[in-house]
C-alpha atoms as a PDB file:
ATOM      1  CA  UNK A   1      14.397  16.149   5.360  1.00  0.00           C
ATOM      2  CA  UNK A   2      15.569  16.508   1.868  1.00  0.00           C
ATOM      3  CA  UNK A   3      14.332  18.704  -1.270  1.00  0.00           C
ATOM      4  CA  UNK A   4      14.170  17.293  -4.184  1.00  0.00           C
ATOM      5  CA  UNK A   5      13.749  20.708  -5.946  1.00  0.00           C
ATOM      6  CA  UNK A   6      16.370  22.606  -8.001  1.00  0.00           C
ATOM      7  CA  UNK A   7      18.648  25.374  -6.577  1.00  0.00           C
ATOM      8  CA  UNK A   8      16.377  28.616  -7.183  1.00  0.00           C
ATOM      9  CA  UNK A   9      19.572  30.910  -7.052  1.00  0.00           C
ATOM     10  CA  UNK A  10      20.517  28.686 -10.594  1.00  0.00           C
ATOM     11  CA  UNK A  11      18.371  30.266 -12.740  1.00  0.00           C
ATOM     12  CA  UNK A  12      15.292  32.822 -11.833  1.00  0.00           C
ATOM     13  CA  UNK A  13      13.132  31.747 -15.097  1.00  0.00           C
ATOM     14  CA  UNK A  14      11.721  28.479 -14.345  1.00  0.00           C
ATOM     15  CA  UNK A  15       8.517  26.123 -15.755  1.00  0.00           C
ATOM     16  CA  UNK A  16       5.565  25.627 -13.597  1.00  0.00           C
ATOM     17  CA  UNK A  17       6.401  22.459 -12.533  1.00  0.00           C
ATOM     18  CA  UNK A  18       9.937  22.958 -11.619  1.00  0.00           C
ATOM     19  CA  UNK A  19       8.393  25.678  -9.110  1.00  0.00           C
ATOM     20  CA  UNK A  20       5.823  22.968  -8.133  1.00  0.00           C
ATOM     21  CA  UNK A  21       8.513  20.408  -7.414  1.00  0.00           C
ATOM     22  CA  UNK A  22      10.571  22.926  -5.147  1.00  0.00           C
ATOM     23  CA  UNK A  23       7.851  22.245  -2.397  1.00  0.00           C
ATOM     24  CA  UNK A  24       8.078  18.405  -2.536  1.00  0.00           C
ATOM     25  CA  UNK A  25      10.592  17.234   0.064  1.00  0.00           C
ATOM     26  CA  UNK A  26      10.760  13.827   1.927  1.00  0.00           C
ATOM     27  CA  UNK A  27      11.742  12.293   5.272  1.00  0.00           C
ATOM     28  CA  UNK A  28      12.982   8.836   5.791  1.00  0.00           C
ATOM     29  CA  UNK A  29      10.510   7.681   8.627  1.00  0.00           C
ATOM     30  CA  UNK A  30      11.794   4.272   9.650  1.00  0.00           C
ATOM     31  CA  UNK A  31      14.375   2.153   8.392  1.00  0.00           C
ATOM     32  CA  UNK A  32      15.115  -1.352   8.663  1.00  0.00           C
ATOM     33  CA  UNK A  33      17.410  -4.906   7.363  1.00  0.00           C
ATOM     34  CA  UNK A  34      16.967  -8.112   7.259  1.00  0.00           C
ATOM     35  CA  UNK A  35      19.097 -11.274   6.245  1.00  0.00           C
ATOM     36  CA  UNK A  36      16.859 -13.373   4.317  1.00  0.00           C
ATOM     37  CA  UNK A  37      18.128 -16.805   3.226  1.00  0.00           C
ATOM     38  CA  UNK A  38      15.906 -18.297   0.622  1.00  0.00           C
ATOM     39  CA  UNK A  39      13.392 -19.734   0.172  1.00  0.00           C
ATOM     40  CA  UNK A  40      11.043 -16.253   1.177  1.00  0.00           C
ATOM     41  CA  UNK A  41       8.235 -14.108   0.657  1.00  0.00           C
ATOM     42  CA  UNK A  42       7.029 -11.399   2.094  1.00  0.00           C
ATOM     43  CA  UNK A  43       3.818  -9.112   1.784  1.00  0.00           C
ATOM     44  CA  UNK A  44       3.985  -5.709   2.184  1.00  0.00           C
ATOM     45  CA  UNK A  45       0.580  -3.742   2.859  1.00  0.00           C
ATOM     46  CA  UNK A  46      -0.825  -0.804   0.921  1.00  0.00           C
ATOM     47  CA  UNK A  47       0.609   2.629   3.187  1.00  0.00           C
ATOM     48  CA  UNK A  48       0.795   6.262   2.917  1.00  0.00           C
ATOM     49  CA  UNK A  49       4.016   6.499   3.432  1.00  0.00           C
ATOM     50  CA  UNK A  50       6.333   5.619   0.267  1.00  0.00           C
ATOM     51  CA  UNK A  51       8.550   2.161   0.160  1.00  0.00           C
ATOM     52  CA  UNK A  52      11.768   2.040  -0.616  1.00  0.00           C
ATOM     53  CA  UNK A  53      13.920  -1.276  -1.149  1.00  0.00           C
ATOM     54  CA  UNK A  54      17.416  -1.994  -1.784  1.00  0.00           C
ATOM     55  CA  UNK A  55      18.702  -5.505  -2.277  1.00  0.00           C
ATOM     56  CA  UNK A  56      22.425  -7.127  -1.654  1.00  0.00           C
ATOM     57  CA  UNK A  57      23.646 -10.305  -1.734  1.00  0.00           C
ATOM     58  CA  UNK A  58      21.394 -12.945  -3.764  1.00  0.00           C
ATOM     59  CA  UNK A  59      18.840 -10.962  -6.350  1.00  0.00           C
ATOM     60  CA  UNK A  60      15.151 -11.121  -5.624  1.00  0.00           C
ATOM     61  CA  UNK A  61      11.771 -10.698  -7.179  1.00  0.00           C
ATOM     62  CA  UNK A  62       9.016  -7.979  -6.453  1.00  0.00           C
ATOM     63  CA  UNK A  63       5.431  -8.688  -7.240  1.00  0.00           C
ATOM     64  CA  UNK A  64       3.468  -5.631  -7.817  1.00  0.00           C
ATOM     65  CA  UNK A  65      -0.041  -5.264  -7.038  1.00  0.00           C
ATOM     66  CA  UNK A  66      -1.047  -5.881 -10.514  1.00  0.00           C
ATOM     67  CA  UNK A  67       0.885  -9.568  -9.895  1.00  0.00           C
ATOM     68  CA  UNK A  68       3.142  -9.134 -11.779  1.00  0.00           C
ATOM     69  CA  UNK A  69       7.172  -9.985 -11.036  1.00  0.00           C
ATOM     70  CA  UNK A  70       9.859  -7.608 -11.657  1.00  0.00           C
ATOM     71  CA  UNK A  71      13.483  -8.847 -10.731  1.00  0.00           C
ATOM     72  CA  UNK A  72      15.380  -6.801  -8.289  1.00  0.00           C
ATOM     73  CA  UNK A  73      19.456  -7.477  -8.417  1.00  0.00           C
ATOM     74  CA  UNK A  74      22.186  -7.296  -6.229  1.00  0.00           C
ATOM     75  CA  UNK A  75      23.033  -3.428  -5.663  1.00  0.00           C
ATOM     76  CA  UNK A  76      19.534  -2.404  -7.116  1.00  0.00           C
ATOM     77  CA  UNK A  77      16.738  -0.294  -5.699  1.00  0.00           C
ATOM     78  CA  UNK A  78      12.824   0.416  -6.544  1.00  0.00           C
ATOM     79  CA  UNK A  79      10.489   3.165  -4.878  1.00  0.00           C
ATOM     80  CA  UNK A  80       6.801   2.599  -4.676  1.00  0.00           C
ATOM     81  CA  UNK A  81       5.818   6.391  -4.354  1.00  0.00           C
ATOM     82  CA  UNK A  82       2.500   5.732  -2.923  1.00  0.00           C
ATOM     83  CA  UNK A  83       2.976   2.997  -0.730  1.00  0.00           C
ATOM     84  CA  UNK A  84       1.167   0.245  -2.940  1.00  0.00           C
ATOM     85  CA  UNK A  85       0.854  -3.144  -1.643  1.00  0.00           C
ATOM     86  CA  UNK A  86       2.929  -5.327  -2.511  1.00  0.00           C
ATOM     87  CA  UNK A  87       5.425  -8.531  -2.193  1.00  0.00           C
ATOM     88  CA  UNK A  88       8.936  -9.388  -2.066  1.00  0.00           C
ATOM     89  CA  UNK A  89      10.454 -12.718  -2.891  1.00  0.00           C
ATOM     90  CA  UNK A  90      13.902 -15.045  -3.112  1.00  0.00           C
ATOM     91  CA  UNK A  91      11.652 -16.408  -6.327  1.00  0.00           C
ATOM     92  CA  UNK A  92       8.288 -16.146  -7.814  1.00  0.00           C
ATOM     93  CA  UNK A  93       7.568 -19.514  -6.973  1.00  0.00           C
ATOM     94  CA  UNK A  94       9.348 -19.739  -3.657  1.00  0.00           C
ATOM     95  CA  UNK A  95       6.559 -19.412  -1.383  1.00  0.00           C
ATOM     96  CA  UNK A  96       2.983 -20.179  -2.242  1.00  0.00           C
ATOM     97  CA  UNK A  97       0.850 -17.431  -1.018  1.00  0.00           C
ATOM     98  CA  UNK A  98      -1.030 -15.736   1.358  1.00  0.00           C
ATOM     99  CA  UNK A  99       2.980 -13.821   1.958  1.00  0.00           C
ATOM    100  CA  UNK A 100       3.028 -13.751   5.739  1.00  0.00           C
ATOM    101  CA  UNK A 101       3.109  -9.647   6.625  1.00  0.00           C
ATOM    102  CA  UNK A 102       6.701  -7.926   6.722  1.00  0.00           C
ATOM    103  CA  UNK A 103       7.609  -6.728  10.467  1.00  0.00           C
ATOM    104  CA  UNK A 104      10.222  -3.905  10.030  1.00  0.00           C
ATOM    105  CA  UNK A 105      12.720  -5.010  12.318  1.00  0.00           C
ATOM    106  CA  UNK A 106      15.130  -2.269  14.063  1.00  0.00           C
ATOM    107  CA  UNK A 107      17.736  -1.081  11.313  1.00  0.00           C
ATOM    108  CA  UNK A 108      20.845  -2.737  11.929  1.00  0.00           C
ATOM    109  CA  UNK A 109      22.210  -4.496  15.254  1.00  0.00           C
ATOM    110  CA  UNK A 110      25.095  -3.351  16.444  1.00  0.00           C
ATOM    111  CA  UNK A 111      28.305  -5.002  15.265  1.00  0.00           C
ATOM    112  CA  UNK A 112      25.761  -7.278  13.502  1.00  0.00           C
ATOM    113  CA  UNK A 113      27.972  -9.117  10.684  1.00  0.00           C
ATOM    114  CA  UNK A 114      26.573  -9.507   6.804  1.00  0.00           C
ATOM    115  CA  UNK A 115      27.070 -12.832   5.836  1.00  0.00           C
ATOM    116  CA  UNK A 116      28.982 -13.720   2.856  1.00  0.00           C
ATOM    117  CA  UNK A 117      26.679 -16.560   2.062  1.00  0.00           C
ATOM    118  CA  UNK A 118      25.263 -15.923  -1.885  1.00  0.00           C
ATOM    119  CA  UNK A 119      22.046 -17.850  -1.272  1.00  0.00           C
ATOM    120  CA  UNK A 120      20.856 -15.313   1.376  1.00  0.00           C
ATOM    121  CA  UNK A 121      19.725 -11.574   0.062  1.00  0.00           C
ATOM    122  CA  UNK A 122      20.224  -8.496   2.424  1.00  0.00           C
ATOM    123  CA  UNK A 123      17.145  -6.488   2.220  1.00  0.00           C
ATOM    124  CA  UNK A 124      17.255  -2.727   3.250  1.00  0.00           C
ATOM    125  CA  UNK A 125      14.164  -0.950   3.593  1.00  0.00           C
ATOM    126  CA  UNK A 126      12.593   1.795   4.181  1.00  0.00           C
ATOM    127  CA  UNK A 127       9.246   3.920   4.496  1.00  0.00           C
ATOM    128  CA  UNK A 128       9.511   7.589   3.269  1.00  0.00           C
ATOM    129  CA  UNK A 129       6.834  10.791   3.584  1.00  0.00           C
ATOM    130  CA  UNK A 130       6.717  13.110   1.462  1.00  0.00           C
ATOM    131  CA  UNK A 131       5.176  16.367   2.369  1.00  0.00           C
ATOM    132  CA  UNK A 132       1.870  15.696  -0.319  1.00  0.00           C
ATOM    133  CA  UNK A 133      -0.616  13.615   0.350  1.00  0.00           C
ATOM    134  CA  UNK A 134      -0.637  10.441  -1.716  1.00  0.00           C
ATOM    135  CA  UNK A 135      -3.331  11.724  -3.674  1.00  0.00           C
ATOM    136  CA  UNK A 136      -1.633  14.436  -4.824  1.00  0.00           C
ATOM    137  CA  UNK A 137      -1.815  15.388  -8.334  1.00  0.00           C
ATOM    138  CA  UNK A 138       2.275  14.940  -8.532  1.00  0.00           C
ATOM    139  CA  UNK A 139       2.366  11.233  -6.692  1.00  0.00           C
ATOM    140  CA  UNK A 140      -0.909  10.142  -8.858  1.00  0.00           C
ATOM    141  CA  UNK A 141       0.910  10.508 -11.564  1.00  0.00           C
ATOM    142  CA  UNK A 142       3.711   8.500 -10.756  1.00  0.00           C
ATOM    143  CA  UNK A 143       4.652   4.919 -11.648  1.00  0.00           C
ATOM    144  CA  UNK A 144       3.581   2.147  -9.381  1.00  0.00           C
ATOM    145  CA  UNK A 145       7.413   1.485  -9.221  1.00  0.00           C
ATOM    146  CA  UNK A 146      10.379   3.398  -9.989  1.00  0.00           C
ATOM    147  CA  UNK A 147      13.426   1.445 -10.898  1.00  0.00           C
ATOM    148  CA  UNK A 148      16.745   3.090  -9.938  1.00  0.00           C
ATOM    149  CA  UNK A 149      18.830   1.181 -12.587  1.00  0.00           C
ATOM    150  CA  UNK A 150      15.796   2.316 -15.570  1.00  0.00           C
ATOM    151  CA  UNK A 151      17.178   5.887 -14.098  1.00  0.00           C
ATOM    152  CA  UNK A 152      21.204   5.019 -14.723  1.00  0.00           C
ATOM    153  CA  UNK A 153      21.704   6.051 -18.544  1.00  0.00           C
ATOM    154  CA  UNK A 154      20.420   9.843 -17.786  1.00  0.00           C
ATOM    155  CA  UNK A 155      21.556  10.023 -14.037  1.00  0.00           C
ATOM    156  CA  UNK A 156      25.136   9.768 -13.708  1.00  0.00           C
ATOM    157  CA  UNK A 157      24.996   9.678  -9.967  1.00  0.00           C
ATOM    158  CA  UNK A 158      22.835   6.843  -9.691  1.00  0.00           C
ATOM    159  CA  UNK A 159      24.880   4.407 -10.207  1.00  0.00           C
ATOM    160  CA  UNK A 160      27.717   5.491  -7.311  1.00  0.00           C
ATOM    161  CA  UNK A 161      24.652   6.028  -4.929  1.00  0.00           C
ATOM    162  CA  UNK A 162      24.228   2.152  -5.484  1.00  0.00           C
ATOM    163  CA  UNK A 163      27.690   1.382  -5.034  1.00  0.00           C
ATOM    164  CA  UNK A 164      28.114   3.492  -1.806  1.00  0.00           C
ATOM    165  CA  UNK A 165      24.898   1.700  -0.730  1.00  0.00           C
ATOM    166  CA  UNK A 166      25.962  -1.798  -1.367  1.00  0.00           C
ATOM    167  CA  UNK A 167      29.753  -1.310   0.333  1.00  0.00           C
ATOM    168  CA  UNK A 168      28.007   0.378   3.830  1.00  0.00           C
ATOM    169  CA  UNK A 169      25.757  -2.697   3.836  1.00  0.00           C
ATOM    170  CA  UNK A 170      28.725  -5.295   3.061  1.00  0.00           C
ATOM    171  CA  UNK A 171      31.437  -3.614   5.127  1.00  0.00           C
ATOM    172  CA  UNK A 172      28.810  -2.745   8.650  1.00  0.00           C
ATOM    173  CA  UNK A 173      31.079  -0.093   9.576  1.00  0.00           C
ATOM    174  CA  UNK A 174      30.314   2.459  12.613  1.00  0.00           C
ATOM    175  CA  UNK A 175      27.484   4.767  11.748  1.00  0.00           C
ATOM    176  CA  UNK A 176      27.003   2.798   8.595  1.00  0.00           C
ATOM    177  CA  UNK A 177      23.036   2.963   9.603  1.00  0.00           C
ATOM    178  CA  UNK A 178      22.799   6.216   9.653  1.00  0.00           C
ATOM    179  CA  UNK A 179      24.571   6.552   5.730  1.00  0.00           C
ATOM    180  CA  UNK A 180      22.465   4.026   4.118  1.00  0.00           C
ATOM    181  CA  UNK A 181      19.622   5.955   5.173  1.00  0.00           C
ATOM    182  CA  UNK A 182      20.893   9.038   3.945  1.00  0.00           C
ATOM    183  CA  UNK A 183      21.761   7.305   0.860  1.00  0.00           C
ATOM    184  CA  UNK A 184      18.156   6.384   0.538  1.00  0.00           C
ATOM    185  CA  UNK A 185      17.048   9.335   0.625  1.00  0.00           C
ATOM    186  CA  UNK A 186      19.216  11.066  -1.984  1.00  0.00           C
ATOM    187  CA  UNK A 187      18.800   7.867  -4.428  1.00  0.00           C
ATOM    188  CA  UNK A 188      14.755   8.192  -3.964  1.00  0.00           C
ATOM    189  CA  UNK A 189      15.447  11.736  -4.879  1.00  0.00           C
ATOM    190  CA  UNK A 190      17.045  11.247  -7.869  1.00  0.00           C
ATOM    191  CA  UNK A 191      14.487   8.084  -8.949  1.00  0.00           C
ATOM    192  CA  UNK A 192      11.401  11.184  -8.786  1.00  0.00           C
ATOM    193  CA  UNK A 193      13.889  13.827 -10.311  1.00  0.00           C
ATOM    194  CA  UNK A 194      15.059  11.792 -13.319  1.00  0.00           C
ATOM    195  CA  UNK A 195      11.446  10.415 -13.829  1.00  0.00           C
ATOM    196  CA  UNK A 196      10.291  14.548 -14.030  1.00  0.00           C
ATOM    197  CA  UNK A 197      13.533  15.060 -16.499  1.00  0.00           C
ATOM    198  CA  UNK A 198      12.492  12.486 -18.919  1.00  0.00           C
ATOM    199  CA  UNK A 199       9.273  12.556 -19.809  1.00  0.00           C
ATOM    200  CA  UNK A 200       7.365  11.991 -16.865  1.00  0.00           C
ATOM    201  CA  UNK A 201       5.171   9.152 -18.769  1.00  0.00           C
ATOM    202  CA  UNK A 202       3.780  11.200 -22.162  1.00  0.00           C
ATOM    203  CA  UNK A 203       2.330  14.092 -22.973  1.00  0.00           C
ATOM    204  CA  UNK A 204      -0.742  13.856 -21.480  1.00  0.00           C
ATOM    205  CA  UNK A 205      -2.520  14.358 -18.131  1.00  0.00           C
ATOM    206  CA  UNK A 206      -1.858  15.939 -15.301  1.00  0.00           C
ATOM    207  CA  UNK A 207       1.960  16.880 -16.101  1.00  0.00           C
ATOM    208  CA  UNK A 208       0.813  18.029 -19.707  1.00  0.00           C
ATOM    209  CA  UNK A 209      -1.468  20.113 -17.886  1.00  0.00           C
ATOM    210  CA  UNK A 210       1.214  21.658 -16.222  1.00  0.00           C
ATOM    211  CA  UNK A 211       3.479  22.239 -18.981  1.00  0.00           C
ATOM    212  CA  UNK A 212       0.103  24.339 -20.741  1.00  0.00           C
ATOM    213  CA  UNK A 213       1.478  27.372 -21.506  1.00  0.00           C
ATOM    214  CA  UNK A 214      -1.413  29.421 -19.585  1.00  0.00           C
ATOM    215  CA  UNK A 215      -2.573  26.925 -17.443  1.00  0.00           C
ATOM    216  CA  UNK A 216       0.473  25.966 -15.851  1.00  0.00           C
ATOM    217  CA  UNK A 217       0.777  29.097 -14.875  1.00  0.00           C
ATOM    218  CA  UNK A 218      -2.229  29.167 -13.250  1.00  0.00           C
ATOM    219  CA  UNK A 219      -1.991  24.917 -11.669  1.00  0.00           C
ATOM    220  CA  UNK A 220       1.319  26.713 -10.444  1.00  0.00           C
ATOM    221  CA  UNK A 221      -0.031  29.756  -8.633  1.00  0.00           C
ATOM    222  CA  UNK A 222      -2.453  27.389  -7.237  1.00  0.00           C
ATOM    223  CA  UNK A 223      -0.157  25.110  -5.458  1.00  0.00           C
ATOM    224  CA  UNK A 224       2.273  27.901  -3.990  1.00  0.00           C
ATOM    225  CA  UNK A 225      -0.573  29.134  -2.366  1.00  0.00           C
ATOM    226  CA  UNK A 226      -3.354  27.115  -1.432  1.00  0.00           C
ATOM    227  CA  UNK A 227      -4.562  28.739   1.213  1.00  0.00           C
ATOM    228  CA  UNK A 228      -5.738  32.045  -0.353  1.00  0.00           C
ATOM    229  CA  UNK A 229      -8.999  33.154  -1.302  1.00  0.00           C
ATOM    230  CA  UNK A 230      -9.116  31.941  -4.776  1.00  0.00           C
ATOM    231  CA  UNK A 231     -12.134  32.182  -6.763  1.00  0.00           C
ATOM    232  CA  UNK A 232     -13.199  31.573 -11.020  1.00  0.00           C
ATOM    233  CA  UNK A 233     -12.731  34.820 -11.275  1.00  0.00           C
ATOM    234  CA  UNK A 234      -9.361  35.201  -9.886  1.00  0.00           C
ATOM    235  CA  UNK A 235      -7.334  32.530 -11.097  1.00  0.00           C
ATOM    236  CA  UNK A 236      -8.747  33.980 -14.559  1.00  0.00           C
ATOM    237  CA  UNK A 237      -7.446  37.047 -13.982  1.00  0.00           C
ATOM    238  CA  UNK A 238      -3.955  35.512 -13.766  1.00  0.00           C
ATOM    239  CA  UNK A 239      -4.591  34.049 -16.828  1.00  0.00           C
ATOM    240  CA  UNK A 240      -5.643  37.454 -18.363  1.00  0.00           C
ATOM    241  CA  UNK A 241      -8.927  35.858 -19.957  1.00  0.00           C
ATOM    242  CA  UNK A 242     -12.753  36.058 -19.199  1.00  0.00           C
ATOM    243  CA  UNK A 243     -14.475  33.875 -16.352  1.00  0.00           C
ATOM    244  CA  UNK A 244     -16.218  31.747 -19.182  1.00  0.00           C
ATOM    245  CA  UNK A 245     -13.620  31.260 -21.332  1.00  0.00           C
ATOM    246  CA  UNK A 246     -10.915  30.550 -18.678  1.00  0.00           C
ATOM    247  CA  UNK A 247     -13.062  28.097 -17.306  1.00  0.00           C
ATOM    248  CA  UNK A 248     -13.831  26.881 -20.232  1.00  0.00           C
ATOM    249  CA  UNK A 249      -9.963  26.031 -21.245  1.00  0.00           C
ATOM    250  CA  UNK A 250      -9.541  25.002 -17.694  1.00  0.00           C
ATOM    251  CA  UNK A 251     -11.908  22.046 -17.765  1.00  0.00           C
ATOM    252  CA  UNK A 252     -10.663  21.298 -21.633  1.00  0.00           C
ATOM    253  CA  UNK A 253      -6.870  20.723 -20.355  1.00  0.00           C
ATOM    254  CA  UNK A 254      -7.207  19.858 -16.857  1.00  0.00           C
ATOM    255  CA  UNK A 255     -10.184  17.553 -17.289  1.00  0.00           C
ATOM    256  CA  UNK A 256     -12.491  18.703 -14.232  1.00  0.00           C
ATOM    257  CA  UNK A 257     -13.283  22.655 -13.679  1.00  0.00           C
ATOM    258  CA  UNK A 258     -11.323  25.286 -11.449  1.00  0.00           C
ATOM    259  CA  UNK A 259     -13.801  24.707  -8.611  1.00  0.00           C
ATOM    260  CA  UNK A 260     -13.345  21.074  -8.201  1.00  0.00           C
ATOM    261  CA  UNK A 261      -9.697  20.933  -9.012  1.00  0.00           C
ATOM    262  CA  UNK A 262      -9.068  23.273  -6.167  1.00  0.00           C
ATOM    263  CA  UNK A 263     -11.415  21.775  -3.518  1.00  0.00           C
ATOM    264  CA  UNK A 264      -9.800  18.146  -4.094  1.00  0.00           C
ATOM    265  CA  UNK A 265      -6.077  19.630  -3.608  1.00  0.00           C
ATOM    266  CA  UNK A 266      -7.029  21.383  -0.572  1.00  0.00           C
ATOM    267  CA  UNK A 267      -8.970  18.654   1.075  1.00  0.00           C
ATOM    268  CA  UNK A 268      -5.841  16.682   0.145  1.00  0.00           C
ATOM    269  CA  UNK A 269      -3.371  19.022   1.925  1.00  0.00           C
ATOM    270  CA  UNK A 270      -6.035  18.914   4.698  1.00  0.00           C
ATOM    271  CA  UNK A 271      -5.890  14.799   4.804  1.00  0.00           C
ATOM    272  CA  UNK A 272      -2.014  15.108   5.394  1.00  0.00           C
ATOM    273  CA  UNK A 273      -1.900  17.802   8.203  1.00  0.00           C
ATOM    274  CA  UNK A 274      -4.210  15.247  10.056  1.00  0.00           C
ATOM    275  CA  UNK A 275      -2.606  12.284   9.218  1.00  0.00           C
ATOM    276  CA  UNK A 276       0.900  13.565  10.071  1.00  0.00           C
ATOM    277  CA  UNK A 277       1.159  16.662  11.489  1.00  0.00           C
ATOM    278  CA  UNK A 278      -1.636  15.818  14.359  1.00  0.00           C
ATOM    279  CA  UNK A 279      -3.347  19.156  13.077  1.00  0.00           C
ATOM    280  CA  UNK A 280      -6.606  19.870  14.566  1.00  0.00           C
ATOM    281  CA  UNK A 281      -9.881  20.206  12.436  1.00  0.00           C
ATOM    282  CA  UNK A 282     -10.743  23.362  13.425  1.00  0.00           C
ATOM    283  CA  UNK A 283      -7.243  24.707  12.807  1.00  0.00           C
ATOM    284  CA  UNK A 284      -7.384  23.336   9.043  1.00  0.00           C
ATOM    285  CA  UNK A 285     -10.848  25.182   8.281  1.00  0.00           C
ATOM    286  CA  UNK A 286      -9.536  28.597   9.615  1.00  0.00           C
ATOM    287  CA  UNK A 287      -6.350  27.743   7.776  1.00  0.00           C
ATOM    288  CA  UNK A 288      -8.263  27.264   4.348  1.00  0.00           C
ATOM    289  CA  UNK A 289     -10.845  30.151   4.810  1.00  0.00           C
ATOM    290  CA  UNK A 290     -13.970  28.006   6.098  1.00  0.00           C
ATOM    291  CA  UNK A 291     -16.295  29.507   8.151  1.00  0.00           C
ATOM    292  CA  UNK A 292     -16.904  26.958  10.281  1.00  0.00           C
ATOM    293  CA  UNK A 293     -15.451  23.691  11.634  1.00  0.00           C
ATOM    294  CA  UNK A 294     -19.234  21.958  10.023  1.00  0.00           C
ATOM    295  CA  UNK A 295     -18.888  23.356   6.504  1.00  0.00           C
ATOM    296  CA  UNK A 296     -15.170  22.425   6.374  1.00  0.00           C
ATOM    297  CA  UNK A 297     -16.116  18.658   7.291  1.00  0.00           C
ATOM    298  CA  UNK A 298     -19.151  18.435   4.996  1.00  0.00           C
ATOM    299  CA  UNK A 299     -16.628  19.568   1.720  1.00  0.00           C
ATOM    300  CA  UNK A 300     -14.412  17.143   3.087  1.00  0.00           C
ATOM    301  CA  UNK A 301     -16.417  14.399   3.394  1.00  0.00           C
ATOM    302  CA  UNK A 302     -17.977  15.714  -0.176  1.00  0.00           C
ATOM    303  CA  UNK A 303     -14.408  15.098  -1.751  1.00  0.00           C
ATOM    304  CA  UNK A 304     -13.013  12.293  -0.194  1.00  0.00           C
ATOM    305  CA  UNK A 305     -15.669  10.151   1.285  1.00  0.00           C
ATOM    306  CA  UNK A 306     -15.157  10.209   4.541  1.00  0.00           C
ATOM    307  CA  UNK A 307     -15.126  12.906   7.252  1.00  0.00           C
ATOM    308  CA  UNK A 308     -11.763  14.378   8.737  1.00  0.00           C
ATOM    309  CA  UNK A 309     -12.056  12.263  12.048  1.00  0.00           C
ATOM    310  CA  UNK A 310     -11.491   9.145   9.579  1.00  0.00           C
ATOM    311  CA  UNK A 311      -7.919   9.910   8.876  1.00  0.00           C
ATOM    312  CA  UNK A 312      -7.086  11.021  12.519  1.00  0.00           C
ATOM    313  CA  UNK A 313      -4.443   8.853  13.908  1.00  0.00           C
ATOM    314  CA  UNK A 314      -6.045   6.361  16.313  1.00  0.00           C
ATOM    315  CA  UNK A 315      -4.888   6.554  20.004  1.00  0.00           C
ATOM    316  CA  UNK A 316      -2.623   3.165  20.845  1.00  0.00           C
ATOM    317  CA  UNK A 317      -4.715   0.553  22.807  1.00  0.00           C
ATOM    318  CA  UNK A 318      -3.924  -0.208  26.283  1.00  0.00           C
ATOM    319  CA  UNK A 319      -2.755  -3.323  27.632  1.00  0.00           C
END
């Protein structure tokens, strides 16, 4: 697992979001390559997990879920934070669609050469979760795609990350698997990190929010601890103002009020101990303060649509 937060012992004074962000970690999930001589396309479905590509050999094109193409070259990487659907190609017009469905193949087979050949591209990729549900707050805000190479002229890392990359997947050394993955995982790192250092897409929204003077104080409190009792009255309290007027400046910045803010995170959180940590309903309703197992399930289902058993993983089918 890796954080992508900032060393607390650095400096004690931090932002809200920087104490947000020291929360948000990520684990590779499953990896896998492929030696793809053109002409190809592939489709890649809409996940919760985050995608993560890097391309060798012959440049390709990515087709976002918009449909529209954004070139990928040799030694270059994108993450799709939320797992949108998408497609990868040797050309736009390579392959006429419906994309047949990507099948992540094992990672790499051993003593497996890479092929010299320029017309084929080497395709590493890989699913990543992070520890927030997709709906997050933080991963809503994100771009559809994150470019590592957009990321270059303010990370001065990047750019060896991509190197080391590209020279484990050329040379298919011993263990060289097992590198590439961990260089994923740093480089995806970075991508979020230098995204949050510059700018983070305007001053508006949810990240503007944050960056309120007494609001992010509060959106921060909120997220360290979202299983305790808050109330209204409370979080104004941290915010030294009145019920009415906090709530009032709440709903102003934020967009939605205190009450509703805080039941969608939590049913959020909720949706990703069930979807990967297994966790059992009734566990998650004592967890968040419900009184019951019932009145847990009918916020949920008020929130998100659907009730909890929805997002429970579905047993395998026998043969």
């Amino acid at each position: 697992m890796l954080d992508l937060s900032s060393n607390p012992g650095v400096n004690p004074i931090v932002d809200p979001l920087t104490s947000m962000l020291r929360g948000l970690s990520l684990d590779g999930v499953e990896y896998g390559r492929a030696l793809l001589p053109a002409p190809w396309a592939f489709s890649f479905p809409v996940q919760d997990d985050a995608y993560f590509h890097f391309i060798s050999g012959r440049p390709c094109w990515l087709r976002t879920a918009k449909g529209e193409w954004l070139e990928l070259a040799a030694g270059d990487a994108v993450l799709l934070p939320r797992g949108d659907a998408h497609a990868l190609a040797s050309a736009p017009d390579a392959v006429s669609p419906p994309f047949p469905i990507w099948k992540c193949d094992s990672i790499w087979g051993e003593g497996g050469e890479v092929s010299e050949d320029k017309q084929e591209s080497v395709l590493f990729h890989g699913s990543m979760r992070f520890n927030l549900d997709r709906h997050h707050p933080l991963l809503r805000m994100m771009p559809d795609t994150m470019h590592a190479k957009a990321m270059m002229k303010n990370e001065a890392a990047t750019l060896p990350l991509l190197h080391a990359m590209a020279s484990e997947i050329a040379l298919n050394r011993v263990g060289a698997c097992g590198i590439v993955a961990r260089l994923a995982d740093v480089l995806a790192a970075q991508i979020i990190r230098g995204w949050i250092e510059n700018g983070c897409g305007g001053d508006t929204g949810w990240i503007a929010a944050v960056r309120h003077p007494e609001i992010g104080h509060v959106l921060a409190t909120i997220h360290s601890d979202l299983e305790a009792n808050w109330t209204v009255e409370s979080l104004a309290a941290l915010m030294g103002a009145s019920r009415s007027s906090f709530a009032a400046k709440f709903a102003a910045v934020v967009g939605t009020t205190p009450a509703r803010y805080l039941a969608h995170l939590r049913m959020c959180q909720a949706r990703h101990w069930i979807i990967s940590d297994s966790a059992r309903i009734s566990a998650i309703a004592t967890r968040l303060g419900y009184d019951s197992e019932a009145s847990f399930s009918r916020s949920f289902k008020r929130v998100l649509g659907f009730p909890p058993s929805h997002y429970r993983p579905k047993p395998p089918l026998r043969p």
